[in-house]
Protein backbone atom coordinates (compact mmCIF):
# COMPACT_ATOMS: atom_id res chain seq x y z
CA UNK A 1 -25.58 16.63 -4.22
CA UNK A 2 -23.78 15.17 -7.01
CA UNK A 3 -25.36 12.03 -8.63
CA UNK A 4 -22.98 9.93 -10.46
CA UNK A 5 -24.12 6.88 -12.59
CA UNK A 6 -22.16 3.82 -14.75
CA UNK A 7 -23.33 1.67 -17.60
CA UNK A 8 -22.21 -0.55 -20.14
CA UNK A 9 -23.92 0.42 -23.42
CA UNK A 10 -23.07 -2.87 -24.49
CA UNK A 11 -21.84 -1.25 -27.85
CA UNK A 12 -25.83 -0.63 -28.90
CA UNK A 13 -27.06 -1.11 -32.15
CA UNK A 14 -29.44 2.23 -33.08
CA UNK A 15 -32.88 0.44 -31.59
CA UNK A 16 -31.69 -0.38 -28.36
CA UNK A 17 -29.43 3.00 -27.88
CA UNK A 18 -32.51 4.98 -28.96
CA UNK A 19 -34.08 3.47 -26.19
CA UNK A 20 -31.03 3.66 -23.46
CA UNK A 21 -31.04 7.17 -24.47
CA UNK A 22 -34.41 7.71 -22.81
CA UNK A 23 -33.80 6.09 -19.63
CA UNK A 24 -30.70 7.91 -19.44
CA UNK A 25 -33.12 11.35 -19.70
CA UNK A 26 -35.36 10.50 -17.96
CA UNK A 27 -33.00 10.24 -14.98
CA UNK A 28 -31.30 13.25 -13.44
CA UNK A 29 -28.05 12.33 -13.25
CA UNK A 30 -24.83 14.86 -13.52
CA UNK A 31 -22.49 12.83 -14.56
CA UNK A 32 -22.37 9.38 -16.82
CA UNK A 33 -20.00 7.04 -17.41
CA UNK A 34 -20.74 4.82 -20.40
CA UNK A 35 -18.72 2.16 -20.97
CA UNK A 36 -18.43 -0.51 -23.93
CA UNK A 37 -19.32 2.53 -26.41
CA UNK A 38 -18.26 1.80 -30.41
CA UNK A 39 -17.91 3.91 -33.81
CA UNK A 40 -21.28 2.99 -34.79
CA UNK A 41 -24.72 4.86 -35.28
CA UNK A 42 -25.90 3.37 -31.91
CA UNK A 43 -23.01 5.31 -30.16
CA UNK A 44 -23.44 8.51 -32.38
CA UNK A 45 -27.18 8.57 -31.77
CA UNK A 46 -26.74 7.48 -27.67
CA UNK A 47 -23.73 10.88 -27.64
CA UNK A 48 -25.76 12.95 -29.68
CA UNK A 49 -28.64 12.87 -27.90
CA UNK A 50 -26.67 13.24 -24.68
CA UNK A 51 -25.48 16.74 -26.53
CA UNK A 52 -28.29 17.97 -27.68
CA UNK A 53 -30.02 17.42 -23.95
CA UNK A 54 -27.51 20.43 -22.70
CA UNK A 55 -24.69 17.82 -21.51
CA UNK A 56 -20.91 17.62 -22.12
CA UNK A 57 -19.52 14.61 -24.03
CA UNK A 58 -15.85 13.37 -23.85
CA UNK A 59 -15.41 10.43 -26.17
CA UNK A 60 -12.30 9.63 -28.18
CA UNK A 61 -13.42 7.13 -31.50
CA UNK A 62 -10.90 4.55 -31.78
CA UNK A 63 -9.01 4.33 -34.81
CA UNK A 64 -9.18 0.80 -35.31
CA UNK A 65 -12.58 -0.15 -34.55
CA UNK A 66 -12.15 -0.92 -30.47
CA UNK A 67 -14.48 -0.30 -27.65
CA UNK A 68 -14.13 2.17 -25.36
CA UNK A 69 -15.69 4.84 -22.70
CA UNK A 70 -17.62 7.96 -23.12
CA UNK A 71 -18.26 10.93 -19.93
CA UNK A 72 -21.23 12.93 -19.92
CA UNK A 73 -21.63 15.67 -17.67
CA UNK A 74 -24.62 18.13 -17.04
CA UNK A 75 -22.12 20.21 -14.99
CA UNK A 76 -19.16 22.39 -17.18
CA UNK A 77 -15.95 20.15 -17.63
CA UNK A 78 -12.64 20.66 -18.52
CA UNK A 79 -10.18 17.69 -20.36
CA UNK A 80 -8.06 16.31 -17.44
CA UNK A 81 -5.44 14.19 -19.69
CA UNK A 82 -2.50 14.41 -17.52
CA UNK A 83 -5.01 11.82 -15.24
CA UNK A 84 -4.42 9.49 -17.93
CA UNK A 85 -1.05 10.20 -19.61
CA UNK A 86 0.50 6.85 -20.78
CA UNK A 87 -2.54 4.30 -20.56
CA UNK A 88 -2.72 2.14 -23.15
CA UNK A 89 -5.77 2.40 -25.15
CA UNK A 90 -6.69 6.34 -24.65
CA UNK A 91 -10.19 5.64 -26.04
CA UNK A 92 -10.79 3.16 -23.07
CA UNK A 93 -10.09 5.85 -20.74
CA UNK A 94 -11.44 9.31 -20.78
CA UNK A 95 -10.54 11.87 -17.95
CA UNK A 96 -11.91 15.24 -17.15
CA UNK A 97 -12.36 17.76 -14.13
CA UNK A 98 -16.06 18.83 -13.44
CA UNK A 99 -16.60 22.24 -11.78
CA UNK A 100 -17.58 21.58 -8.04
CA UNK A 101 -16.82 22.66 -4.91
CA UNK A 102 -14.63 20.87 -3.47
CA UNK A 103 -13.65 19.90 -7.07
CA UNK A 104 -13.65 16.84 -8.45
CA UNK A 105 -11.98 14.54 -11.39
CA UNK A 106 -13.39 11.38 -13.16
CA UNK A 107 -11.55 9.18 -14.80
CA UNK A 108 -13.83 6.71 -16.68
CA UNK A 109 -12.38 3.04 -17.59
CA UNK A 110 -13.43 0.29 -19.76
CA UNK A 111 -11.06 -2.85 -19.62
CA UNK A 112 -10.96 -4.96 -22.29
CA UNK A 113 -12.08 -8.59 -21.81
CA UNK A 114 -11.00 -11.66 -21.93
CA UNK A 115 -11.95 -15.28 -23.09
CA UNK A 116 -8.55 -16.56 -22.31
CA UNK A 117 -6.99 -16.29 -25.44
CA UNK A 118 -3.78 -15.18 -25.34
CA UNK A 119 -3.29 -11.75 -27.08
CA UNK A 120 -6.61 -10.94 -25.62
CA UNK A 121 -5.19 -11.37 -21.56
CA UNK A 122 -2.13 -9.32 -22.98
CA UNK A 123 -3.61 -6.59 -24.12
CA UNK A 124 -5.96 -6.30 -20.39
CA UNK A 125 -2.87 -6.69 -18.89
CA UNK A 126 -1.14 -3.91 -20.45
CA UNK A 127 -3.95 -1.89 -19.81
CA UNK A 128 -4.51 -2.54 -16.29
CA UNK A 129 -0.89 -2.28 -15.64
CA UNK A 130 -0.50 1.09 -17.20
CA UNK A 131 -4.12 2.49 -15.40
CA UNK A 132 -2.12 1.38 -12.16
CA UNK A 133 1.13 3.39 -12.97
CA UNK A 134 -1.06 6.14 -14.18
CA UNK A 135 -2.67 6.60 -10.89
CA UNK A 136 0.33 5.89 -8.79
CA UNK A 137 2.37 8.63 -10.20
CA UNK A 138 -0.61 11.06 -9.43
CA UNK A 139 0.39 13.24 -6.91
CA UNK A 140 -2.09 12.42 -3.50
CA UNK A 141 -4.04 15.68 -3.92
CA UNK A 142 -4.90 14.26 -7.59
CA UNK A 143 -6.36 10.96 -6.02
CA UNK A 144 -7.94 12.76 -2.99
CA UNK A 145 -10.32 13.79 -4.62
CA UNK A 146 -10.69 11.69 -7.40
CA UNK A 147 -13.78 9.52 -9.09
CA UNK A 148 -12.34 6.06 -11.16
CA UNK A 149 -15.70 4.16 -12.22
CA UNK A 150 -16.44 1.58 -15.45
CA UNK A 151 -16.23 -1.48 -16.43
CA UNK A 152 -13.34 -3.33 -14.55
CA UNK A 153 -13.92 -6.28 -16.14
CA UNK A 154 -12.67 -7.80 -13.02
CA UNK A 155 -13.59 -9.35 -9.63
CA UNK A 156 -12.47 -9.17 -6.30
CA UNK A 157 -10.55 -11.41 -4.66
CA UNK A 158 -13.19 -12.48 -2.47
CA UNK A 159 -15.74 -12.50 -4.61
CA UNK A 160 -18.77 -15.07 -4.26
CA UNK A 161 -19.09 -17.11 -5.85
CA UNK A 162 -15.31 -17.88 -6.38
CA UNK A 163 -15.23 -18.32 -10.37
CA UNK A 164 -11.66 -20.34 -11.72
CA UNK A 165 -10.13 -18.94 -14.66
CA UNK A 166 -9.22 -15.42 -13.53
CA UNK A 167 -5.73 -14.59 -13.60
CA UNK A 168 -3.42 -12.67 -10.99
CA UNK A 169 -2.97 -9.68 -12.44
CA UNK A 170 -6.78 -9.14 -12.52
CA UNK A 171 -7.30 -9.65 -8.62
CA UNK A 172 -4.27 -7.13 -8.00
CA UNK A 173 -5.83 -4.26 -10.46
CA UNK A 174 -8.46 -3.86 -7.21
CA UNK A 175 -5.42 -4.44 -4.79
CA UNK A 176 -3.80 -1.62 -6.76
CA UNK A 177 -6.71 0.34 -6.61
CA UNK A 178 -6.77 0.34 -2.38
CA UNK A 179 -3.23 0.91 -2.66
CA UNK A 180 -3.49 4.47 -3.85
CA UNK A 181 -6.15 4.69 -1.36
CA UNK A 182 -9.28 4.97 -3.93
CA UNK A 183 -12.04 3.37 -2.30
CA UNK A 184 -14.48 0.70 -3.35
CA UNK A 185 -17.62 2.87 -2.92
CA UNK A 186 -20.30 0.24 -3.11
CA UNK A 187 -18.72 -2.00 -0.77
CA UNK A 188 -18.10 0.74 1.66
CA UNK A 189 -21.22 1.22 2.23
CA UNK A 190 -22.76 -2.21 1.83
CA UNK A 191 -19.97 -4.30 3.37
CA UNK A 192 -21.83 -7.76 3.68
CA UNK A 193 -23.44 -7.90 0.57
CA UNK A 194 -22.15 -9.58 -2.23
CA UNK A 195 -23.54 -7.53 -5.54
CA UNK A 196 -23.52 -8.36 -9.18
CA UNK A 197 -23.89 -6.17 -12.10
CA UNK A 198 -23.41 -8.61 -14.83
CA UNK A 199 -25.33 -12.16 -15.50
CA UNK A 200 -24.12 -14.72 -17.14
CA UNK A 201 -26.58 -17.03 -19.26
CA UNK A 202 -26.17 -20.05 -16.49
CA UNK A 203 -27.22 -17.42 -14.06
CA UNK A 204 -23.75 -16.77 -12.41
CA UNK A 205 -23.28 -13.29 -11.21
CA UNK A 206 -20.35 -11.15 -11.77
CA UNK A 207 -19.21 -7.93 -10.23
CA UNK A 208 -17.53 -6.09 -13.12
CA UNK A 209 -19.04 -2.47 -12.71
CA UNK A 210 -17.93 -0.14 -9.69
CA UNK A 211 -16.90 3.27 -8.44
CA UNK A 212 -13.66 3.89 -6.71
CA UNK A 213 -13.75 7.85 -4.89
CA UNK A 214 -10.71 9.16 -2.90
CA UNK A 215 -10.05 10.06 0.33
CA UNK A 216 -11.23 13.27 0.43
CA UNK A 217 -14.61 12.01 -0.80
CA UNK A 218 -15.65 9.14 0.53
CA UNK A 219 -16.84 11.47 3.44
CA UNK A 220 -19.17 12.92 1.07
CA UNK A 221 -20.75 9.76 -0.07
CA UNK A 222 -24.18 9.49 0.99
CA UNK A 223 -25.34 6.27 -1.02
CA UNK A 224 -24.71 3.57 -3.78
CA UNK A 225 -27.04 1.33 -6.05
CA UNK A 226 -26.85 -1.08 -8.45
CA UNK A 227 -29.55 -0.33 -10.79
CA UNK A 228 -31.27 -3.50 -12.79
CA UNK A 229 -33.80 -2.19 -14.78
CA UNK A 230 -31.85 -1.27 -17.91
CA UNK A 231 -30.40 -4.79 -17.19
CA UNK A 232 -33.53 -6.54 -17.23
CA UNK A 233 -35.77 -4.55 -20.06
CA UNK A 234 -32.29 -5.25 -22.21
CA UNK A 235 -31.34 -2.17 -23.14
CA UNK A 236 -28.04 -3.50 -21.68
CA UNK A 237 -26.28 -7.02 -20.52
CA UNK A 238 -25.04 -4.98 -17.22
CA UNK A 239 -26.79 -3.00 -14.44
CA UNK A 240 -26.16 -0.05 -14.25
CA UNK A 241 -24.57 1.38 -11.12
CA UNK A 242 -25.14 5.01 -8.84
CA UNK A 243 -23.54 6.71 -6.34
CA UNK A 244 -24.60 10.62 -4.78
CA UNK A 245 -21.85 12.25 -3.05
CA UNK A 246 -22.41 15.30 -1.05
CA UNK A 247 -20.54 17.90 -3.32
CA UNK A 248 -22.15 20.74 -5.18
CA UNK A 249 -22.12 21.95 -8.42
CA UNK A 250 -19.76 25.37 -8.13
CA UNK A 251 -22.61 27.73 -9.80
CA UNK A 252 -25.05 26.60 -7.39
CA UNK A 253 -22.18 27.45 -4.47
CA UNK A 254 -21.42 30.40 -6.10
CA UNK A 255 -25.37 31.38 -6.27
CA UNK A 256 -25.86 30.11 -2.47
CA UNK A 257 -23.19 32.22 -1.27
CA UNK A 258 -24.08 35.21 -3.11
CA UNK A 259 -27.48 34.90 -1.58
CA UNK A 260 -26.35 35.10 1.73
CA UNK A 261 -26.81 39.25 2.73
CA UNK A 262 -23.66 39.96 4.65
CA UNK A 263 -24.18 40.81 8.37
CA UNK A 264 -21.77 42.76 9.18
């Protein structure tokens, strides 16, 4: 089974990452997706200790100071760039292969937000735009069996409550998204709920955080959960969100099959 969990790090200062770092250990995930990571010590100390407890880090520092998206992986990777060739924003969007059987690529995204302003909407736009052509010119093997999860920094089109203010060109990044055929995992599997992952001081809900798999693994997904505890102890502004597909780590295939005395 491979566990795969999301979170918005909310760009930690070193108290709170110190103690995000220990609910991420004291989980058992294979695979994390932080999103909203910075160049500060909060980051550093949150990747370090990710490092030093036996897990792979891909995290590109941005040059000038902007957010972006860290993968951690207790299973071997390998960089997957050509996922990701010509987004806008490289830091925002790490990409790697992890060694499973069947095997498996992640591509991790944090959008930028918005407040409206308008070199802020142009520079999501950009970004969703060129995630979208990214993914489109990936051949359908590549998305077949394919993991996109972040921050979207977006909401779907029917989304409840219906908030005013968001734009076109956010509602079609999800649009986009089915269009390639990668699947909303969470809703999938919990079709007449409406879930949040994000609160906003009024109390309005958001849904900002998912997992998109493709279509030759959304057989293999057994469940999904929006987790609120981080959320509400405030080591983070977001919950955080899970998903366990039914995919194995390739050593532990390799180790199963070996075991298995021939009969003939």
């Amino acid at each position: 089974m491979l566990s795969i969990l999301t979170i918005n790090v909310q760009a930690a200062a070193l108290a709170r990452a110190q103690n995000l770092l220990t609910w991420l250990l004291q989980r058992d995930d294979h695979l994390i997706i932080l999103t909203e990571t910075s160049n500060g010590p909060g980051t550093q100390h949150l990747l370090a200790g990710l490092r030093a407890a036996g897990m792979s880090v891909t995290h590109q520092p941005s040059l000038d100071a902007d957010r972006g998206c860290a993968i951690a992986s207790r299973i071997p990777t390998r960089p997957a760039p050509h996922l990701t060739a010509g987004i806008t924003l490289p830091g925002r969007a790490p990409a790697v292969t992890i060694d499973t059987h069947p095997g498996v690529a992640i591509v991790g995204l944090y959008v930028p937000s918005s407040d409206r302003a308008p070199a802020k909407l142009a520079k999501k736009r950009a970004f969703l735009n060129t995630v979208t052509d990214a993914l489109t010119r990936l051949s359908a093997d590549d998305r077949a069996n394919l993991v996109v999860g972040g921050d979207y920094n977006v909401i779907s089109r029917d989304h409840q409550p219906r908030y005013p203010g968001f734009q076109s060109f956010e509602y079609e990044f999800l649009d986009a998204l089915a269009a390639v055929k990668l699947t909303d995992v969470h809703r999938t599997l919990h079709p007449d709920v409406q879930a949040y992952s994000w609160i906003g001081r009024n109390g309005s809900g958001y849904r900002f955080d998912y997992l998109h798999a493709g279509a030759a693994l959304m057989p293999t997904v057994v469940s999904s959960t929006y987790l609120h505890q981080p959320r509400q102890a405030k080591l983070t502004d977001h919950a955080a969100l899970t998903a366990c597909l039914n995919v194995t780590p390739r050593a532990v295939a390799e180790r199963l099959t070996t075991a298995v005395p021939a009969l003939f």
